[in-house]
C-alpha atoms as a PDB file:
ATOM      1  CA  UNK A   1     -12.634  53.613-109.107  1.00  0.00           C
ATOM      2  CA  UNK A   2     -13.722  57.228-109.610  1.00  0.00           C
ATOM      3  CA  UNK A   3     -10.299  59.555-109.981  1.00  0.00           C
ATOM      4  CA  UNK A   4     -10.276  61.759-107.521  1.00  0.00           C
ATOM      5  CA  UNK A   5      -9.620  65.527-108.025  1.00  0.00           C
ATOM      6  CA  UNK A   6      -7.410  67.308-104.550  1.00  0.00           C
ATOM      7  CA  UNK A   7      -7.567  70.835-103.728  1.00  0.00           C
ATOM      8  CA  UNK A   8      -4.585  72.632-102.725  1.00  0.00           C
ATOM      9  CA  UNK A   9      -4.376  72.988 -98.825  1.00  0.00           C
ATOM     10  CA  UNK A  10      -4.664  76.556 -99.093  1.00  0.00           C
ATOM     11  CA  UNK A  11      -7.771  76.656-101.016  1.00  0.00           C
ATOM     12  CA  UNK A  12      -9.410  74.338 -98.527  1.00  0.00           C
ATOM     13  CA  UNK A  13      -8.077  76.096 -95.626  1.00  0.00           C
ATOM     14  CA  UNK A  14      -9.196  79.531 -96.486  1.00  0.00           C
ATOM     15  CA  UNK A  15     -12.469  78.068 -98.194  1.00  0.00           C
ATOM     16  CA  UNK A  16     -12.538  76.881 -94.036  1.00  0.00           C
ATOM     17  CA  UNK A  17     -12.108  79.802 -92.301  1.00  0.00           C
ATOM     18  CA  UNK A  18     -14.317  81.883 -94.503  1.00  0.00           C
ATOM     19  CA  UNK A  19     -16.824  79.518 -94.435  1.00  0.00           C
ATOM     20  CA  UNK A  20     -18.652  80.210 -97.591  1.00  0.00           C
ATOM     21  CA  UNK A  21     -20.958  77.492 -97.854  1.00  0.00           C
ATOM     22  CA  UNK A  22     -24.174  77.581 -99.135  1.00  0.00           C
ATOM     23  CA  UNK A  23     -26.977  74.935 -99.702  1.00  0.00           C
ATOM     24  CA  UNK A  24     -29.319  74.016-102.738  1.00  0.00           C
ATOM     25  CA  UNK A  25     -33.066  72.118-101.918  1.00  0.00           C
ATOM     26  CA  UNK A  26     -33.427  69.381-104.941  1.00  0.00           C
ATOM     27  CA  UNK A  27     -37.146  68.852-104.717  1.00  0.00           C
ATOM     28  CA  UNK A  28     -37.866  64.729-104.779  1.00  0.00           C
ATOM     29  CA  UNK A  29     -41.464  64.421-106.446  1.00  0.00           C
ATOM     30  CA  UNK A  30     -44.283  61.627-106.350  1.00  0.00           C
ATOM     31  CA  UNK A  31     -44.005  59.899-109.790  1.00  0.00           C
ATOM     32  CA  UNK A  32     -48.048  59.207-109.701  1.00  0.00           C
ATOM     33  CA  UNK A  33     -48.982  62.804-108.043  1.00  0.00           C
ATOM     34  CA  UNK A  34     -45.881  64.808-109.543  1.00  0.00           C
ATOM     35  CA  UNK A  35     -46.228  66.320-105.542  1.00  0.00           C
ATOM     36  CA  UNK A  36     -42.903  66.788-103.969  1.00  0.00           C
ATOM     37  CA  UNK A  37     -42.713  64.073-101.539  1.00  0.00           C
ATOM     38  CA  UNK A  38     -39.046  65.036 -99.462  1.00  0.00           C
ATOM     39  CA  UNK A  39     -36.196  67.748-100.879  1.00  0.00           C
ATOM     40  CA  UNK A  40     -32.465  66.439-101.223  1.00  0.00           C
ATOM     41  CA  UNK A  41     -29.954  68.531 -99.267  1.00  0.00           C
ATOM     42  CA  UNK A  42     -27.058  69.781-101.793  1.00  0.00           C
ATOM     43  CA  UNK A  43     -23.550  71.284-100.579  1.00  0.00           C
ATOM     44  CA  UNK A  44     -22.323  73.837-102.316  1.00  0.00           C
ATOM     45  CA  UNK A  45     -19.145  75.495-101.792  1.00  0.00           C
ATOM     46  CA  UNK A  46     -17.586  79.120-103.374  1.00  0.00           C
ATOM     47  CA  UNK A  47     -14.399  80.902-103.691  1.00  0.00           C
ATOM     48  CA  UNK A  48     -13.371  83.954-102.436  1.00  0.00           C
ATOM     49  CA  UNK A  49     -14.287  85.382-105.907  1.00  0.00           C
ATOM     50  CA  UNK A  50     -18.202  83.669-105.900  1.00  0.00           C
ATOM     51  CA  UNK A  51     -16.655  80.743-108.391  1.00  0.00           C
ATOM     52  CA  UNK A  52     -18.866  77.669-107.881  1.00  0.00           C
ATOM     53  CA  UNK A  53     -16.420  74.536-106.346  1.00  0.00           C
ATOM     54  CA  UNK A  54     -17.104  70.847-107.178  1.00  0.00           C
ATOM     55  CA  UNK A  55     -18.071  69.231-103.571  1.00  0.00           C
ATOM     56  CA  UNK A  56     -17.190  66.352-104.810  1.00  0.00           C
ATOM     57  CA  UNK A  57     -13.694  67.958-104.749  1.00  0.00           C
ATOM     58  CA  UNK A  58     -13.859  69.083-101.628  1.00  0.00           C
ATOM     59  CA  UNK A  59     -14.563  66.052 -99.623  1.00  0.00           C
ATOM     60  CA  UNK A  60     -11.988  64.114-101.631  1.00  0.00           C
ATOM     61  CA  UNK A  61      -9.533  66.844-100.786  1.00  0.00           C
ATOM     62  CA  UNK A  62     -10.574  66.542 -97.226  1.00  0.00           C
ATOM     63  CA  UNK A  63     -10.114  63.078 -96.716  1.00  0.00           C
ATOM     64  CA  UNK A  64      -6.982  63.371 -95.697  1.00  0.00           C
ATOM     65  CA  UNK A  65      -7.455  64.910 -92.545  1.00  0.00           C
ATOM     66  CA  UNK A  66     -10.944  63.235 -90.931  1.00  0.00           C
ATOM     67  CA  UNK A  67     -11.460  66.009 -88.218  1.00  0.00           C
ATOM     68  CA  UNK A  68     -11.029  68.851 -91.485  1.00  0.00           C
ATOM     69  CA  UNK A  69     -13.684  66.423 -93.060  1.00  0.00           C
ATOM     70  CA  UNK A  70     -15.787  66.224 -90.531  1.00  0.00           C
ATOM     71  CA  UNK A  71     -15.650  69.909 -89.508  1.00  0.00           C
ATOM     72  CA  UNK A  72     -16.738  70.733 -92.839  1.00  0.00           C
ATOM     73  CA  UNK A  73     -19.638  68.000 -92.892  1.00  0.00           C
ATOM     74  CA  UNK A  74     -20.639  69.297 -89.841  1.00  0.00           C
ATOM     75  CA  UNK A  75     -21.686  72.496 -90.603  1.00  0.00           C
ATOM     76  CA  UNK A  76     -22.735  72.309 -94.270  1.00  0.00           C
ATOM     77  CA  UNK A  77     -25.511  69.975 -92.197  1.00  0.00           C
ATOM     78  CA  UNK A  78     -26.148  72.664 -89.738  1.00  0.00           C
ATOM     79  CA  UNK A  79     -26.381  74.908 -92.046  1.00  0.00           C
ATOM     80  CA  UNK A  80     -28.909  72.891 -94.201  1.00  0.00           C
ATOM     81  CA  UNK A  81     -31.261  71.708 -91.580  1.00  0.00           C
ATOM     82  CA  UNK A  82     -31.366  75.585 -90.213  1.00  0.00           C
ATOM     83  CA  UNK A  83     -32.657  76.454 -93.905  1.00  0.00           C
ATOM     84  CA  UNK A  84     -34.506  73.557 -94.594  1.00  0.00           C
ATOM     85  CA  UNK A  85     -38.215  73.685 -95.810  1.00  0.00           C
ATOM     86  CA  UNK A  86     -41.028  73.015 -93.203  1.00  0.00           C
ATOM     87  CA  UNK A  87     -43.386  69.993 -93.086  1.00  0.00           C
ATOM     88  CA  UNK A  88     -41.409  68.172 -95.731  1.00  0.00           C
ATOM     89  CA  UNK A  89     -38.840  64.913 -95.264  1.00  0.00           C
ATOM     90  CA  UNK A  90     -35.370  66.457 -96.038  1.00  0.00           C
ATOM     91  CA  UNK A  91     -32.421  63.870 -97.450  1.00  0.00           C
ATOM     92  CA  UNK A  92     -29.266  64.708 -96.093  1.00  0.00           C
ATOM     93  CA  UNK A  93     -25.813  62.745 -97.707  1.00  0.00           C
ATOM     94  CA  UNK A  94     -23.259  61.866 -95.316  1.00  0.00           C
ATOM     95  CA  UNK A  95     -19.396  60.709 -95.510  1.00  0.00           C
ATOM     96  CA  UNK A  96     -19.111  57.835 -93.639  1.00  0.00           C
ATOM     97  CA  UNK A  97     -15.633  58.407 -92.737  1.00  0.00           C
ATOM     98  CA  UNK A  98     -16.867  62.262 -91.502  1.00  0.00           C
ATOM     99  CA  UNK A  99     -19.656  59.970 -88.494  1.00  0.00           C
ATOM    100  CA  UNK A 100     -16.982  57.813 -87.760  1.00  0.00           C
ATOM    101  CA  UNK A 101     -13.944  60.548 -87.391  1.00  0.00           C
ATOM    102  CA  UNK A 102     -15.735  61.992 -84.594  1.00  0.00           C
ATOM    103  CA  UNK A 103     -14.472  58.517 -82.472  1.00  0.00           C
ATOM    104  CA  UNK A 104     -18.390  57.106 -80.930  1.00  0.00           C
ATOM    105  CA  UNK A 105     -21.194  55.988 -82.200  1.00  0.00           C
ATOM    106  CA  UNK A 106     -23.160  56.471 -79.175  1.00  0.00           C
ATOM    107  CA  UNK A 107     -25.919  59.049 -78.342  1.00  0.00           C
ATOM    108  CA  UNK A 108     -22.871  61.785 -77.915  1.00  0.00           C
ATOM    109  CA  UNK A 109     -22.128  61.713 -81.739  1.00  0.00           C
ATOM    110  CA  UNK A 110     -22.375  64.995 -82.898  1.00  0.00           C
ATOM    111  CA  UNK A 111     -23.908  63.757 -86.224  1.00  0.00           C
ATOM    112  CA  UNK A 112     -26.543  62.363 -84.231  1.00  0.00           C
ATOM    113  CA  UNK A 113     -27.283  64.613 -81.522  1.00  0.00           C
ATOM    114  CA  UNK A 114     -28.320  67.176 -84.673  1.00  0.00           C
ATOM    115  CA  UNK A 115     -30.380  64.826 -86.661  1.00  0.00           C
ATOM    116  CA  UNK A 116     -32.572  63.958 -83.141  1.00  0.00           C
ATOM    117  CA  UNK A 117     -32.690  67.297 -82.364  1.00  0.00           C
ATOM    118  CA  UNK A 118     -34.531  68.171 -85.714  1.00  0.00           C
ATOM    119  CA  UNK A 119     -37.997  68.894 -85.234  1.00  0.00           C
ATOM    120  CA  UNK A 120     -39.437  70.224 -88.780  1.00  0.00           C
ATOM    121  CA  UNK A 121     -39.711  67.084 -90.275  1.00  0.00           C
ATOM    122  CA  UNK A 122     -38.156  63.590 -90.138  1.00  0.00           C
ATOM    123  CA  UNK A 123     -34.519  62.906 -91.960  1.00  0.00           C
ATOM    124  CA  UNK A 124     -33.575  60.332 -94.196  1.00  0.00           C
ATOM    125  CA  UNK A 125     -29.643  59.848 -94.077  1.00  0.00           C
ATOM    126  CA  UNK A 126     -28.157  59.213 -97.437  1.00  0.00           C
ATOM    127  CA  UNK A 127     -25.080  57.080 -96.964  1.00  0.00           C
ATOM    128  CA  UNK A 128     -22.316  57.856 -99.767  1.00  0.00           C
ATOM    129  CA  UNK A 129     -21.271  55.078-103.043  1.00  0.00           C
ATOM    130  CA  UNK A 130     -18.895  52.252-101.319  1.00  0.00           C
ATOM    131  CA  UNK A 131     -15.431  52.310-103.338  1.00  0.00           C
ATOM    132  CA  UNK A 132     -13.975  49.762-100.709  1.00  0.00           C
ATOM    133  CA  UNK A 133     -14.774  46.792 -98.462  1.00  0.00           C
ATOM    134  CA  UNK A 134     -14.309  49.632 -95.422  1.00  0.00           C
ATOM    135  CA  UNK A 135     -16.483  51.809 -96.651  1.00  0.00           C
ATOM    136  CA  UNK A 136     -19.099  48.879 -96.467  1.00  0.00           C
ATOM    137  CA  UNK A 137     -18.288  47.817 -93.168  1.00  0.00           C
ATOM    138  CA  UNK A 138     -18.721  51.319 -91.839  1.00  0.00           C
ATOM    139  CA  UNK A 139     -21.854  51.879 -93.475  1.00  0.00           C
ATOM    140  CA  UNK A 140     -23.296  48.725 -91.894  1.00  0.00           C
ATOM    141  CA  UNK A 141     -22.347  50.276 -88.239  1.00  0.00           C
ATOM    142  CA  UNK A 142     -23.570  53.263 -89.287  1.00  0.00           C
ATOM    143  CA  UNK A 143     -26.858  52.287 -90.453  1.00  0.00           C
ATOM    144  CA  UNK A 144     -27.492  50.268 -87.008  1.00  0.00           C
ATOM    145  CA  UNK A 145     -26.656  52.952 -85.136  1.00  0.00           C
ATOM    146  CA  UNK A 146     -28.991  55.500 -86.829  1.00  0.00           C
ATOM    147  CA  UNK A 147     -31.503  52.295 -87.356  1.00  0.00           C
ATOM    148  CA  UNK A 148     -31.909  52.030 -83.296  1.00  0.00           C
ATOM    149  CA  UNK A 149     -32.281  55.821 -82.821  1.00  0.00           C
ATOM    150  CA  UNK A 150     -35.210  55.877 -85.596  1.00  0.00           C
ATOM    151  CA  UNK A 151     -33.696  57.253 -88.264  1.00  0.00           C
ATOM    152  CA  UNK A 152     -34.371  56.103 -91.574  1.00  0.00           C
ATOM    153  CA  UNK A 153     -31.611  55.451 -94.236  1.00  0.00           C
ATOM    154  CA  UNK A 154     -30.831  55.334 -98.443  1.00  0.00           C
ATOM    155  CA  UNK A 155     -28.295  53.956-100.803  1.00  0.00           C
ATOM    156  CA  UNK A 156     -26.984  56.461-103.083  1.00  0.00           C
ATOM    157  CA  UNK A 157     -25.759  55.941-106.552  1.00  0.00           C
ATOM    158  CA  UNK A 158     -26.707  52.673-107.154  1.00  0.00           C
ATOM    159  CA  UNK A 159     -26.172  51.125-110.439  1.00  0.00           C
ATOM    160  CA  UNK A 160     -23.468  53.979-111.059  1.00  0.00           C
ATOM    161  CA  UNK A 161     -20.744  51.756-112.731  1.00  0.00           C
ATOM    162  CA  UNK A 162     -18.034  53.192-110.774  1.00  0.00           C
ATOM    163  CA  UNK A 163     -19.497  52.667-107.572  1.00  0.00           C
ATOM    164  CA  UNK A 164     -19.142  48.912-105.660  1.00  0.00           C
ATOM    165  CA  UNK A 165     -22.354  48.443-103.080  1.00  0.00           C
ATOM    166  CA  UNK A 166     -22.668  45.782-100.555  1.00  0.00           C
ATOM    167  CA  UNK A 167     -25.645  43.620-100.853  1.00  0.00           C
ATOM    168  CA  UNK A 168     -25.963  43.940 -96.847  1.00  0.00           C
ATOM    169  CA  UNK A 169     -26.037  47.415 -96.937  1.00  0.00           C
ATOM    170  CA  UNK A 170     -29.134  47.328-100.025  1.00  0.00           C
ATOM    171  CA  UNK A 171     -30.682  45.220 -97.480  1.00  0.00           C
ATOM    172  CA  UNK A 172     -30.901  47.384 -94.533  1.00  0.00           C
ATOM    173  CA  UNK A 173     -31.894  50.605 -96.094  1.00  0.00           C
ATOM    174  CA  UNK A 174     -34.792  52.119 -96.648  1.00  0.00           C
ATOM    175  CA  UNK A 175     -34.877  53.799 -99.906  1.00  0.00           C
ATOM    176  CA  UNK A 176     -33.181  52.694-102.732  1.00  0.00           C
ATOM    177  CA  UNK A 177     -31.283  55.891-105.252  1.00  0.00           C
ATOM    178  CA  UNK A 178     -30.589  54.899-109.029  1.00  0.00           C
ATOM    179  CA  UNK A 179     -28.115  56.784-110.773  1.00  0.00           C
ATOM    180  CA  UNK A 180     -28.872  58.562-113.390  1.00  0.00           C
ATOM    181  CA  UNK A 181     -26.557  56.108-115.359  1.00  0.00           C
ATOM    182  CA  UNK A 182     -30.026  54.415-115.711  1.00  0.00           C
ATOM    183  CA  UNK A 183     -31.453  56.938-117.961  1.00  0.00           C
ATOM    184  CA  UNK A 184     -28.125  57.326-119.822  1.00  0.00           C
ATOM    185  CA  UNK A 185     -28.472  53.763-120.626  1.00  0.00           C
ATOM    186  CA  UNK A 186     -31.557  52.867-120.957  1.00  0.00           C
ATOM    187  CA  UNK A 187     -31.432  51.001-124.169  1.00  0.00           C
ATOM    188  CA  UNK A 188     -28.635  48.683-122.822  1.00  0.00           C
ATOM    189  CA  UNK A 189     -31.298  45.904-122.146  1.00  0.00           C
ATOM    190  CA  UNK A 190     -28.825  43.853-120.427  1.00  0.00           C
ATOM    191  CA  UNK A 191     -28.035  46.289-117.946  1.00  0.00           C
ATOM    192  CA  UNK A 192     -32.037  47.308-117.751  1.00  0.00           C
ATOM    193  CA  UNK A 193     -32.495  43.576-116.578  1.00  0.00           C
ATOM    194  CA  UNK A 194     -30.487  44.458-113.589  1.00  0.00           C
ATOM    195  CA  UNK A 195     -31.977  47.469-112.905  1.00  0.00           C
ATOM    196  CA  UNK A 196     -35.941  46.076-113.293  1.00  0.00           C
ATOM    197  CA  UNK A 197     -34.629  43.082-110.544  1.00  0.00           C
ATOM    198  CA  UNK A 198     -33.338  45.910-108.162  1.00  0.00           C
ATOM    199  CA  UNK A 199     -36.387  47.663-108.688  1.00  0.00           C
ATOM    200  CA  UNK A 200     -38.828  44.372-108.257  1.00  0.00           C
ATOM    201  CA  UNK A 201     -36.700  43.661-105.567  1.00  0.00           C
ATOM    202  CA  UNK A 202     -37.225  46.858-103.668  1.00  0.00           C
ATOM    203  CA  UNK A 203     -41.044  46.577-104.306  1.00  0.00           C
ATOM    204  CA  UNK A 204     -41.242  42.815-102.522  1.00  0.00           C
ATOM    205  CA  UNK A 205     -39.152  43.889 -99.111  1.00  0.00           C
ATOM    206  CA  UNK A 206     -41.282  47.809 -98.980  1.00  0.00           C
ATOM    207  CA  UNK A 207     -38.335  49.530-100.048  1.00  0.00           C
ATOM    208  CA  UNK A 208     -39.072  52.314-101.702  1.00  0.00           C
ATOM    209  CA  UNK A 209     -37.294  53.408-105.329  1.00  0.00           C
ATOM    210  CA  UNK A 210     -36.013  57.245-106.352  1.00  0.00           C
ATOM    211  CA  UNK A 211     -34.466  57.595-109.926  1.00  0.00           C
ATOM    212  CA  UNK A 212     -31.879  60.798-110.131  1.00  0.00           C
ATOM    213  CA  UNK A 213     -31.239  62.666-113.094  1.00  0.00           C
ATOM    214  CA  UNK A 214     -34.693  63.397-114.565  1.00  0.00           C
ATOM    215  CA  UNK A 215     -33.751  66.142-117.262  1.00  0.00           C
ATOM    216  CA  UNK A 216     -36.572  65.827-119.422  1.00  0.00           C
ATOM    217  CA  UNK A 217     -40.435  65.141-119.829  1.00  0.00           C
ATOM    218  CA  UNK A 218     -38.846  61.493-121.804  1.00  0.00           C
ATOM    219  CA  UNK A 219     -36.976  60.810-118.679  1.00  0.00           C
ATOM    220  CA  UNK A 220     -40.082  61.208-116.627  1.00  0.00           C
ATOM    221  CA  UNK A 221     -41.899  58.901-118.782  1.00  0.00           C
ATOM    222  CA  UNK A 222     -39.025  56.630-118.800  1.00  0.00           C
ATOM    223  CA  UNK A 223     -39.733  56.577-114.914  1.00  0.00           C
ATOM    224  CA  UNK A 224     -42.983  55.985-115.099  1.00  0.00           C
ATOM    225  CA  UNK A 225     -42.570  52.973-117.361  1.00  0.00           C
ATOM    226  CA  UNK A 226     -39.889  51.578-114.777  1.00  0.00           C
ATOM    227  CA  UNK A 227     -42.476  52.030-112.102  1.00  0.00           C
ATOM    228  CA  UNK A 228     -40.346  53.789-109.360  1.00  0.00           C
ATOM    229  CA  UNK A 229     -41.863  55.844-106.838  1.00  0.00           C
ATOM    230  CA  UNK A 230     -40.300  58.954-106.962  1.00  0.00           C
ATOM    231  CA  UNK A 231     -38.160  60.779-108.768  1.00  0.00           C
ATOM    232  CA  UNK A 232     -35.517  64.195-108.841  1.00  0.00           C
ATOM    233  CA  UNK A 233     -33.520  65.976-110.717  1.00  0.00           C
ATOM    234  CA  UNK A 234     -33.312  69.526-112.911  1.00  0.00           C
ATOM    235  CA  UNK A 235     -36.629  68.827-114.539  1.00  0.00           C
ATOM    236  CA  UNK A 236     -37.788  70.403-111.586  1.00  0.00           C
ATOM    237  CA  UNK A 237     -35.707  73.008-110.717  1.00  0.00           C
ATOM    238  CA  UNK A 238     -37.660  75.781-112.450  1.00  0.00           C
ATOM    239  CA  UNK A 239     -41.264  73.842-111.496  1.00  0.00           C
ATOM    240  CA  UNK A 240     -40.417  74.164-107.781  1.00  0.00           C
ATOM    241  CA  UNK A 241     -38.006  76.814-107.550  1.00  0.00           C
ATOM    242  CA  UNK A 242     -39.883  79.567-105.169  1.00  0.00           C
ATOM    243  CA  UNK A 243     -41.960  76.307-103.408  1.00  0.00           C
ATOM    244  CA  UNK A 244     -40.769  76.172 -99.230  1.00  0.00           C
END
């Protein structure tokens, strides 16, 4: 299990009230056309002197206190569906714990209510790595619910070696997110044997495949070779930058 880093309460609580939270579009781009097919939604979070903060750490921190978690959740995804590029499928990552702290998964969840009520383009929840059986069990409830309101969902960091992922939850998503541990390990052909059944796998059911991390024009050809559909990462970032 990943170790977990905790802000200080007063860090998180003033990092609250001031609300400095921004948002970063990670373009996700056609592996055949190189077109960007849908944009990633990125948190990012700053202190009161403009110092970039991990949001990984934050939402650790905030796990602790569910309604603090989802308050924050909340609007970093108002904030990134008010900024988000037009005519284009936008990826938005979200906490589990943060749809399930606000106590229904009927059409009154707040979580819900915001996704329906975006018009631009259609959204493609991202549920979070499982570290525990709850966190499975919660993403299974969660995907239904989101299922039956027509939203589509994606497994996030799979094949990450620190991450555990329920083989009920691959089933029911739509999209399918490889680490970037794939690239890093690419010559581990055990471990690519794996990764080429998930991949097979995702093309017999119409899943469709997105490798993270591309850095470089070898990682892009290392995509190609693996025959995913899309891909995203830095490699882009300059390519893309002023695109909306």
């Amino acid at each position: 299990m990943k170790t977990k880093t905790h802000l200080s309460p007063s860090i998180l609580i003033e990092l609250m009230e001031s609300q400095r939270y921004g948002v970063e579009y990670q373009p996700i781009v056609c592996v055949k056309s190189q077109e960007i097919y849908a944009y990633e939604c990125l948190s990012r979070f700053f202190t009161k002197d403009n110092l970039a903060i991990r949001p990984d750490h934050v939402y650790s921190s905030l796990h602790d206190s569910p309604l603090s978690l989802f308050q924050v959740e909340y609007q970093q995804k108002k904030l990134q569906l008010a900024h988000a590029p037009n005519m284009v499928d936008i990826f938005v990552n979200l906490d589990q714990d943060s749809y399930f702290s606000t106590g229904t998964l009927k059409s009154d969840n707040p979580f819900l209510k915001l996704f329906k009520g975006f018009k631009k383009s259609k959204i493609i929840v991202e549920l979070i790595e499982n570290s525990e059986i709850n966190d499975a069990i919660m993403s299974l409830a969660m995907i239904d619910n989101l299922s039956k309101n027509n939203i589509k969902t994606a497994i996030d960091d799979l094949c990450n070696p620190q991450s555990m992922v329920s083989m009920a939850v691959i089933q029911l998503v739509e999209y399918i997110k490889l680490d970037r541990y794939v690239l890093t390990n690419r010559s581990n052909r055990n471990f690519m044997l794996l990764v080429e059944s998930m991949i097979n796998y995702a093309r017999s059911t119409g899943k469709k495949i997105i490798l993270e991390g591309v850095e470089t024009a070898e990682d892009l050809s290392f995509a190609k070779l693996l025959n995913v559909d899309f891909v995203q990462g830095f490699f882009y970032r300059e390519q893309f930058k002023n695109v909306n």
